[in-house]
PDB file of N, CA and C in Angstrom:
ATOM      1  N   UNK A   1       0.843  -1.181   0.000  1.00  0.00           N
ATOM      2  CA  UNK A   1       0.000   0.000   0.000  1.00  0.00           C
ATOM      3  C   UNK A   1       0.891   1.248   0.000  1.00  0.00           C
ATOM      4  N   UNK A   2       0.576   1.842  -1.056  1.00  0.00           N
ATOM      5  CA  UNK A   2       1.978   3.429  -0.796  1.00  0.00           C
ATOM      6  C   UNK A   2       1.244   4.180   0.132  1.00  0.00           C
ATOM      7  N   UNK A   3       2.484   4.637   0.632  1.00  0.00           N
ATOM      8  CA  UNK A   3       2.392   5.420   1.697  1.00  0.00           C
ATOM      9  C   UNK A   3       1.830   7.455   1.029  1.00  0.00           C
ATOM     10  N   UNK A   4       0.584   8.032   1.198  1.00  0.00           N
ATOM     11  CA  UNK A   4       0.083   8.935   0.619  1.00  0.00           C
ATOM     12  C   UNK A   4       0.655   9.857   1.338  1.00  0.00           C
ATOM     13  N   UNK A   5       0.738   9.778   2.255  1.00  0.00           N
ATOM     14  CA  UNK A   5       1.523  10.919   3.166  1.00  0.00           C
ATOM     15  C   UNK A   5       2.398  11.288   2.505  1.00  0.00           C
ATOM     16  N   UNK A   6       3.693  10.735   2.511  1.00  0.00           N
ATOM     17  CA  UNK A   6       4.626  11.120   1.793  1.00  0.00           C
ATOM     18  C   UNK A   6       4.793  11.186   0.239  1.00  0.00           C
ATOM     19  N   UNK A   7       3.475  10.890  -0.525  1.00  0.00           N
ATOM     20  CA  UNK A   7       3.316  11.387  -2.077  1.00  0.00           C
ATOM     21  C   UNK A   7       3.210  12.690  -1.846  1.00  0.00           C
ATOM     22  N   UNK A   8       2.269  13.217  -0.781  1.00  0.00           N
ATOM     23  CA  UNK A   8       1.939  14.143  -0.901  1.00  0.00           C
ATOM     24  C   UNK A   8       2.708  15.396  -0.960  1.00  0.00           C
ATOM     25  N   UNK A   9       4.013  15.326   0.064  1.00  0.00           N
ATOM     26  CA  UNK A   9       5.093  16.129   0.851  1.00  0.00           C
ATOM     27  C   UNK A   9       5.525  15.962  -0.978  1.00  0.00           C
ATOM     28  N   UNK A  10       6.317  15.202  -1.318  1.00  0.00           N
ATOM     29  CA  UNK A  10       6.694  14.652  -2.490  1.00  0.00           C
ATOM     30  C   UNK A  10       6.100  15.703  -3.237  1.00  0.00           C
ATOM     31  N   UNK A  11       4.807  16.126  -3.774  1.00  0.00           N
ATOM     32  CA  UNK A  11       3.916  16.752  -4.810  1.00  0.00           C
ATOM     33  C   UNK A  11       3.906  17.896  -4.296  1.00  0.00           C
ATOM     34  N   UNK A  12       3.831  18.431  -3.393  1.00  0.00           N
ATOM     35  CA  UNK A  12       3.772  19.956  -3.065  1.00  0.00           C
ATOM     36  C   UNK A  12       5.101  20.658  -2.675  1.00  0.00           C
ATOM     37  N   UNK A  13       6.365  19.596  -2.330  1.00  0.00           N
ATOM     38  CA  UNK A  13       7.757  20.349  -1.939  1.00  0.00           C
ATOM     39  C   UNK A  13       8.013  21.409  -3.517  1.00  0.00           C
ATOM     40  N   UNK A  14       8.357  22.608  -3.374  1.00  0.00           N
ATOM     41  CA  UNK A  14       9.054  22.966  -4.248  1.00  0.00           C
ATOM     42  C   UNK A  14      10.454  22.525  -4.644  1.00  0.00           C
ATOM     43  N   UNK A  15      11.183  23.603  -5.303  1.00  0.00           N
ATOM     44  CA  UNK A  15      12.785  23.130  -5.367  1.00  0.00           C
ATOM     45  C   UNK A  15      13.552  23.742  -4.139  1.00  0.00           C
ATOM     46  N   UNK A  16      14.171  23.319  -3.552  1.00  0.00           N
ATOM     47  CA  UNK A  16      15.101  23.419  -2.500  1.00  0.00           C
ATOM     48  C   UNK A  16      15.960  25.370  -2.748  1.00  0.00           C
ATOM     49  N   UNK A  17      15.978  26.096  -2.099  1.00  0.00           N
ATOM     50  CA  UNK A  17      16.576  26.884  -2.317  1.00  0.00           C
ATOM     51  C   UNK A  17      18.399  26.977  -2.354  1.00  0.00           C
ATOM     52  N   UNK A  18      19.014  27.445  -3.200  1.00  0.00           N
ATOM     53  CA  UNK A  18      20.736  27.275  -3.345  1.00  0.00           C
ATOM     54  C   UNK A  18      21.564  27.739  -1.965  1.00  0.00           C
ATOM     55  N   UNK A  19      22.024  26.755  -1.384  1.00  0.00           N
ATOM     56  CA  UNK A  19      22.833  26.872  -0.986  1.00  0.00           C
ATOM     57  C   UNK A  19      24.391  28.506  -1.367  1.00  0.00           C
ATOM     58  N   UNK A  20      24.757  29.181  -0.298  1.00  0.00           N
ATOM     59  CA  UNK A  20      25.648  30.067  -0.800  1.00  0.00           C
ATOM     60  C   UNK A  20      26.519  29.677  -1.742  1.00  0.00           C
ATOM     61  N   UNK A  21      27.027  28.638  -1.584  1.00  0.00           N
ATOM     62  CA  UNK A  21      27.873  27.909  -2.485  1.00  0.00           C
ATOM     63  C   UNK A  21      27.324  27.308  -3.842  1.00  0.00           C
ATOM     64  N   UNK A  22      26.664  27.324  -3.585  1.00  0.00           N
ATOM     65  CA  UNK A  22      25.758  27.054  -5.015  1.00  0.00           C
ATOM     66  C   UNK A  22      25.486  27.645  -6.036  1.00  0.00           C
ATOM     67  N   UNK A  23      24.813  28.531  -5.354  1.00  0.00           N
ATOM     68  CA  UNK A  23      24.219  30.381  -5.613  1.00  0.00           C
ATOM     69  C   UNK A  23      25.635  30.856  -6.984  1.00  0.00           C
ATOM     70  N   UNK A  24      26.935  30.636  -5.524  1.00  0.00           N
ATOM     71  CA  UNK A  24      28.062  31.434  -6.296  1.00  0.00           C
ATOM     72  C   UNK A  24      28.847  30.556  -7.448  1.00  0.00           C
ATOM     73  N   UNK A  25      28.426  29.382  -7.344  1.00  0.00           N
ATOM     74  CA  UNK A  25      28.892  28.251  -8.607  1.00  0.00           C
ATOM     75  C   UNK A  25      27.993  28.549  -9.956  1.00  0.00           C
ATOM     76  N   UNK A  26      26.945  28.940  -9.623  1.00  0.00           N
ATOM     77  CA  UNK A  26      25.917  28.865 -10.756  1.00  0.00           C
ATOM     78  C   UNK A  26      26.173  30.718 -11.480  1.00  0.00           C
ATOM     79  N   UNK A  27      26.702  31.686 -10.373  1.00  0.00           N
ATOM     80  CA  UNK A  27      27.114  32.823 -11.151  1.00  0.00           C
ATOM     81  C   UNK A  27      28.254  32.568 -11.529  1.00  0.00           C
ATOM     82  N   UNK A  28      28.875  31.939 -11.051  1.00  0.00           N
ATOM     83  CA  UNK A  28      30.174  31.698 -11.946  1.00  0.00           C
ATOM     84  C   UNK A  28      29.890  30.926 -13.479  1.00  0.00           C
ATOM     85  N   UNK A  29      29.142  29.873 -13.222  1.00  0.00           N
ATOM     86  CA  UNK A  29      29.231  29.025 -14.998  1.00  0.00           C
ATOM     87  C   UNK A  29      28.378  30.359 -15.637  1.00  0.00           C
ATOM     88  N   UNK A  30      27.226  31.264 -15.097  1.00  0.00           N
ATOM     89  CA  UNK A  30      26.574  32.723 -16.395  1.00  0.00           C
ATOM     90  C   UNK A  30      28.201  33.478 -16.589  1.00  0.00           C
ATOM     91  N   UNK A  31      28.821  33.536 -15.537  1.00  0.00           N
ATOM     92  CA  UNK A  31      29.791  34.620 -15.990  1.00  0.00           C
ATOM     93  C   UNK A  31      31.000  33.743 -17.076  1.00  0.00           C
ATOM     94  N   UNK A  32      30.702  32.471 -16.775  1.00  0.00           N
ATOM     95  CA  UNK A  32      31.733  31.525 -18.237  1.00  0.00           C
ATOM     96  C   UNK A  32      30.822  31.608 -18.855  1.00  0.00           C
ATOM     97  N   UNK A  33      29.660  31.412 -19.362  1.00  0.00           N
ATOM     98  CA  UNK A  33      28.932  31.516 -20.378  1.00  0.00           C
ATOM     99  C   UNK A  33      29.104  32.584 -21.352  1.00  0.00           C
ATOM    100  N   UNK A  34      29.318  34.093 -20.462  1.00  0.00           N
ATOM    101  CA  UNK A  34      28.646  35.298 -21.533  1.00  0.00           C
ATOM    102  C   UNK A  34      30.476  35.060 -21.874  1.00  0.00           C
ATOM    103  N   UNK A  35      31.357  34.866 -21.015  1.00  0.00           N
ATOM    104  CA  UNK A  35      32.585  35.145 -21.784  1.00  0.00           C
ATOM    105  C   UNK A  35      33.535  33.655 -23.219  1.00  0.00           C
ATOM    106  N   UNK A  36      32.574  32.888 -22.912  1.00  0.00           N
ATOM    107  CA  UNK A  36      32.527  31.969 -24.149  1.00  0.00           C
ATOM    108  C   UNK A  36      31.490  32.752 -24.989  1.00  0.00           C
ATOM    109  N   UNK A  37      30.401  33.636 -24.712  1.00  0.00           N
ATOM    110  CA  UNK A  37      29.863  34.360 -26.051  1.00  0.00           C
ATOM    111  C   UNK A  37      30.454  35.371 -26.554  1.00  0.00           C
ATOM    112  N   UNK A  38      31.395  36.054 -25.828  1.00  0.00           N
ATOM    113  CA  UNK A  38      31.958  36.995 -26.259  1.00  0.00           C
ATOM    114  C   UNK A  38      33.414  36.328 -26.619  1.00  0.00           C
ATOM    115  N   UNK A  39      33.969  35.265 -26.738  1.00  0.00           N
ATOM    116  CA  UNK A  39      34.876  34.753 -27.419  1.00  0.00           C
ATOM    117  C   UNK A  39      34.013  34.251 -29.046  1.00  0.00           C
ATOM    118  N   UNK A  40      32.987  34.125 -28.616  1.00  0.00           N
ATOM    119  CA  UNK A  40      32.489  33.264 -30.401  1.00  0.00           C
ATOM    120  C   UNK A  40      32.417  34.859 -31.308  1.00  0.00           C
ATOM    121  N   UNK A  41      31.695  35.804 -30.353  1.00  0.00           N
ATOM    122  CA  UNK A  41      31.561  36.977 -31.013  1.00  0.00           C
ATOM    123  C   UNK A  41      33.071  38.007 -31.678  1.00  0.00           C
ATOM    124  N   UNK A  42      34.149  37.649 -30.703  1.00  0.00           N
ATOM    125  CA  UNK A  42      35.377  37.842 -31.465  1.00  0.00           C
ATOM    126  C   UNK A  42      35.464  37.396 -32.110  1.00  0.00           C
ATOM    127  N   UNK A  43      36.074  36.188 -32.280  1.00  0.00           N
ATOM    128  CA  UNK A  43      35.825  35.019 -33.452  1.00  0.00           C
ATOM    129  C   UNK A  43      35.129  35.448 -34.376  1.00  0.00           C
ATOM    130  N   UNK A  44      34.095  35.560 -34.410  1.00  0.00           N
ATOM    131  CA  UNK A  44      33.549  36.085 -35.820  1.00  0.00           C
ATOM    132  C   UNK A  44      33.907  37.668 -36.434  1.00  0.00           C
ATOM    133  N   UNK A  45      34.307  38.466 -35.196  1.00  0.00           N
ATOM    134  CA  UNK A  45      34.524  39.521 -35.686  1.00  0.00           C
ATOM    135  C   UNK A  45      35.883  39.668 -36.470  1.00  0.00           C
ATOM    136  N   UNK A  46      37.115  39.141 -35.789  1.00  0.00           N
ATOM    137  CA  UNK A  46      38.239  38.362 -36.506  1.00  0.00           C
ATOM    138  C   UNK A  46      38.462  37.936 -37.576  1.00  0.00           C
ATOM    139  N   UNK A  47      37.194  37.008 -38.139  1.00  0.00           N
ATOM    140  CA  UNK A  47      37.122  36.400 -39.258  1.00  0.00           C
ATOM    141  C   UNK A  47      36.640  36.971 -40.182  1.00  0.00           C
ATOM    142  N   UNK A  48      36.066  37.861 -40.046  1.00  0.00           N
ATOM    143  CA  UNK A  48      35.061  38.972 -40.987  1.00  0.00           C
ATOM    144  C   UNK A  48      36.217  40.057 -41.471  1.00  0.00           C
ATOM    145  N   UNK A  49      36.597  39.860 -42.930  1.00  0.00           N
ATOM    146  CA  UNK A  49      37.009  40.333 -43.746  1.00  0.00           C
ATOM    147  C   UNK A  49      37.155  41.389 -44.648  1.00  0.00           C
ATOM    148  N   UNK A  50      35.323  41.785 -43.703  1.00  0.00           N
ATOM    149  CA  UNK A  50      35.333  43.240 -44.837  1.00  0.00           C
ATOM    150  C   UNK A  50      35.175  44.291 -43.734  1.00  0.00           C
ATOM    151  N   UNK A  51      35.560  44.352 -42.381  1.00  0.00           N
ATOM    152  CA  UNK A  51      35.795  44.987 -41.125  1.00  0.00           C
ATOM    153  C   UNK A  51      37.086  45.434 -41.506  1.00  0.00           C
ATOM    154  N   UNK A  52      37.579  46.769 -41.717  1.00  0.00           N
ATOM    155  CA  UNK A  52      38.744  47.141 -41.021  1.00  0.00           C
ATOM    156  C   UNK A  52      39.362  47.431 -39.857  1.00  0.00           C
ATOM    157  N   UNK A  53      40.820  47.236 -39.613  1.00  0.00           N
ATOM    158  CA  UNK A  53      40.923  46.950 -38.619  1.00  0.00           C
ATOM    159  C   UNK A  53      40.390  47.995 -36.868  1.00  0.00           C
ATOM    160  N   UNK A  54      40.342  49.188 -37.482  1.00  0.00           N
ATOM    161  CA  UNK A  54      39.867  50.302 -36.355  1.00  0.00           C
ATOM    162  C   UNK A  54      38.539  49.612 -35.925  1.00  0.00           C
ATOM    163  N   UNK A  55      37.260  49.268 -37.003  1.00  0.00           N
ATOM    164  CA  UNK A  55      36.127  48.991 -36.658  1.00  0.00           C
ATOM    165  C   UNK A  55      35.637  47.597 -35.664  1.00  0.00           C
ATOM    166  N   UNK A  56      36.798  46.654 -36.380  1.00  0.00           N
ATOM    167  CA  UNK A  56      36.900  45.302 -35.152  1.00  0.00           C
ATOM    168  C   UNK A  56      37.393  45.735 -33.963  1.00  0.00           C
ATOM    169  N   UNK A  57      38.446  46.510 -34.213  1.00  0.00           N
ATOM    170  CA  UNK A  57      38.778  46.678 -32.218  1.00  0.00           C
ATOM    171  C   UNK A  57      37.617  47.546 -31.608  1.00  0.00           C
ATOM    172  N   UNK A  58      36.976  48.575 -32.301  1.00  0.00           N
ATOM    173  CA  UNK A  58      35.902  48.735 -31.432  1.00  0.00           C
ATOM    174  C   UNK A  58      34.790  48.363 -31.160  1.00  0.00           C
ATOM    175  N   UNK A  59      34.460  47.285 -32.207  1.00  0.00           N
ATOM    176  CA  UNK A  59      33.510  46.501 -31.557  1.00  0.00           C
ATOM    177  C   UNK A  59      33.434  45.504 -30.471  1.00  0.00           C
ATOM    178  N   UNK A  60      35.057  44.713 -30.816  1.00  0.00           N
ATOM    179  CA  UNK A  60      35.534  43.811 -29.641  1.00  0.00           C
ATOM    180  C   UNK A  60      35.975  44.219 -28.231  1.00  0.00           C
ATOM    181  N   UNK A  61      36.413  45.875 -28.177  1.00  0.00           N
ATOM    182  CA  UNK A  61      36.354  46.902 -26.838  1.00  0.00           C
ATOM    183  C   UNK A  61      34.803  46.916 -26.575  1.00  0.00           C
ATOM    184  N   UNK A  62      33.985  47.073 -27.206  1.00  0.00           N
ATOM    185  CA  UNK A  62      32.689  47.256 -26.902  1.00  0.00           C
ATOM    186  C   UNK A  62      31.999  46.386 -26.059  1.00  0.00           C
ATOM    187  N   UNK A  63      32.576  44.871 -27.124  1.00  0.00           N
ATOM    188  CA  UNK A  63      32.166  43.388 -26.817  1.00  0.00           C
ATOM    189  C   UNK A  63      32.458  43.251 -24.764  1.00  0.00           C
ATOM    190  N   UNK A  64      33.934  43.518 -24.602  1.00  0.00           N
ATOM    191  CA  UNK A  64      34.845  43.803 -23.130  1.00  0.00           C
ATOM    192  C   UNK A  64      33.478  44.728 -22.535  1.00  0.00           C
ATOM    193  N   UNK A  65      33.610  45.691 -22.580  1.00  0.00           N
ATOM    194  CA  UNK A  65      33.086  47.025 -22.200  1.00  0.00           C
ATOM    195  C   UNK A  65      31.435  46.511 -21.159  1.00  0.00           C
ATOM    196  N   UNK A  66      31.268  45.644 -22.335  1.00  0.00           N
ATOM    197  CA  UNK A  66      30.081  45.577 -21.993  1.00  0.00           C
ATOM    198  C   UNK A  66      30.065  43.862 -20.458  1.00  0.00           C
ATOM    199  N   UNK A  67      30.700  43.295 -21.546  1.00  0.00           N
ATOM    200  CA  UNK A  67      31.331  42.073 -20.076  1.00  0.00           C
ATOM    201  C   UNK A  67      31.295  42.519 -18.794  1.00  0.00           C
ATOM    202  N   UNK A  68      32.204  43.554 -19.035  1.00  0.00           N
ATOM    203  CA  UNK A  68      32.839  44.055 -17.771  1.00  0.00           C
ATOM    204  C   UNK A  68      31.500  44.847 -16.453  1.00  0.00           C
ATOM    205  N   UNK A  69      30.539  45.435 -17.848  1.00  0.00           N
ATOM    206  CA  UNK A  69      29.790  46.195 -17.076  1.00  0.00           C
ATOM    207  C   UNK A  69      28.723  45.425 -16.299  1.00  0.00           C
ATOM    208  N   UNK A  70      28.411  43.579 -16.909  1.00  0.00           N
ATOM    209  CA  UNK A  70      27.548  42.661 -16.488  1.00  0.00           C
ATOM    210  C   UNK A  70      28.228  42.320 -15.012  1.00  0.00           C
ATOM    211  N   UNK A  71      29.036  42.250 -15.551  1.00  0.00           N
ATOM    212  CA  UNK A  71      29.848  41.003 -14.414  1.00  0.00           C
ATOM    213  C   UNK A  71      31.567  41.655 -13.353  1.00  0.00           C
ATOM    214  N   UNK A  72      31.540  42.771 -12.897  1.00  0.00           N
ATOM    215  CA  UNK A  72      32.180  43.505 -12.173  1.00  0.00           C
ATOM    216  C   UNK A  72      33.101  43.206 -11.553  1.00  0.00           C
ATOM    217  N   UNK A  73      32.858  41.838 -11.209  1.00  0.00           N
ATOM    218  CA  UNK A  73      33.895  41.145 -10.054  1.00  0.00           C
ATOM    219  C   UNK A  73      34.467  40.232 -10.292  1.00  0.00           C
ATOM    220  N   UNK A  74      34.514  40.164 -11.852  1.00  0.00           N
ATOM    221  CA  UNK A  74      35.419  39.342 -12.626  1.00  0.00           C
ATOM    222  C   UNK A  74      36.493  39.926 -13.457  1.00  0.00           C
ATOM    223  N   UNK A  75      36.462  41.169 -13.139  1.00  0.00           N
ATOM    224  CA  UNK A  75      37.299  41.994 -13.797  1.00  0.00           C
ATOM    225  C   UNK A  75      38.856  41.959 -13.268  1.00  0.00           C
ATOM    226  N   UNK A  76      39.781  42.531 -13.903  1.00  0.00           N
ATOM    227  CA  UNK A  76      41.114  42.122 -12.652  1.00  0.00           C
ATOM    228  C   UNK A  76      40.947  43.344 -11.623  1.00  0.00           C
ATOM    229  N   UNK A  77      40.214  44.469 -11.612  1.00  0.00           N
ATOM    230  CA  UNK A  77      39.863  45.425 -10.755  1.00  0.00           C
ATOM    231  C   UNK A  77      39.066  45.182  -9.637  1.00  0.00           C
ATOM    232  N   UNK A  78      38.534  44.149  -9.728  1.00  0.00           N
ATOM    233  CA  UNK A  78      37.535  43.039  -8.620  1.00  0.00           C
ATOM    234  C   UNK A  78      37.916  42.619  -8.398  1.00  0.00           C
ATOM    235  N   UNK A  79      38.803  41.959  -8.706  1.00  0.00           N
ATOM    236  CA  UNK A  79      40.040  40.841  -7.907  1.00  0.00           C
ATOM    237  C   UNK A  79      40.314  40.899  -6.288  1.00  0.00           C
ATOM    238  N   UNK A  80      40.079  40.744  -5.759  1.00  0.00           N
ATOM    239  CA  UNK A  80      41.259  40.594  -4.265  1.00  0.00           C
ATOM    240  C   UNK A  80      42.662  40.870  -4.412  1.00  0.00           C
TER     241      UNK A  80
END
């Protein structure tokens, strides 16, 4: 006979809230994420041929610029 009691706990628990350590693991893989997008987005800017060179570095400063402004404490100025 299953036990309904505990279907029930089972069916209404939400998800567990993150742990601090968790919390700060999971901003860490968004902050590897946007900077693997902003490596594909060099990458393409790099490869793009009909960019001269003034217009790629400021888009790829831009690309930084904007990193930097998401994610603050990944900067080497955030550093410890």
């Amino acid at each position: 006979m299953p036990d309904h009691e505990h279907q029930r706990e089972l069916e209404t628990a939400g998800p567990k809230p993150l742990t601090p350590e968790q919390a700060a693991a999971f901003d860490r893989l968004k902050a590897i994420n946007d900077q693997l997008e902003i490596w594909h987005k060099t990458r393409e800017i790099a490869l793009d041929q009909s960019l001269l060179s003034h217009a790629a570095i400021r888009r790829i400063r831009r690309l930084y610029q904007e990193f930097d402004a998401k994610h603050p404490n990944t900067t080497e100025e955030g550093q410890p």
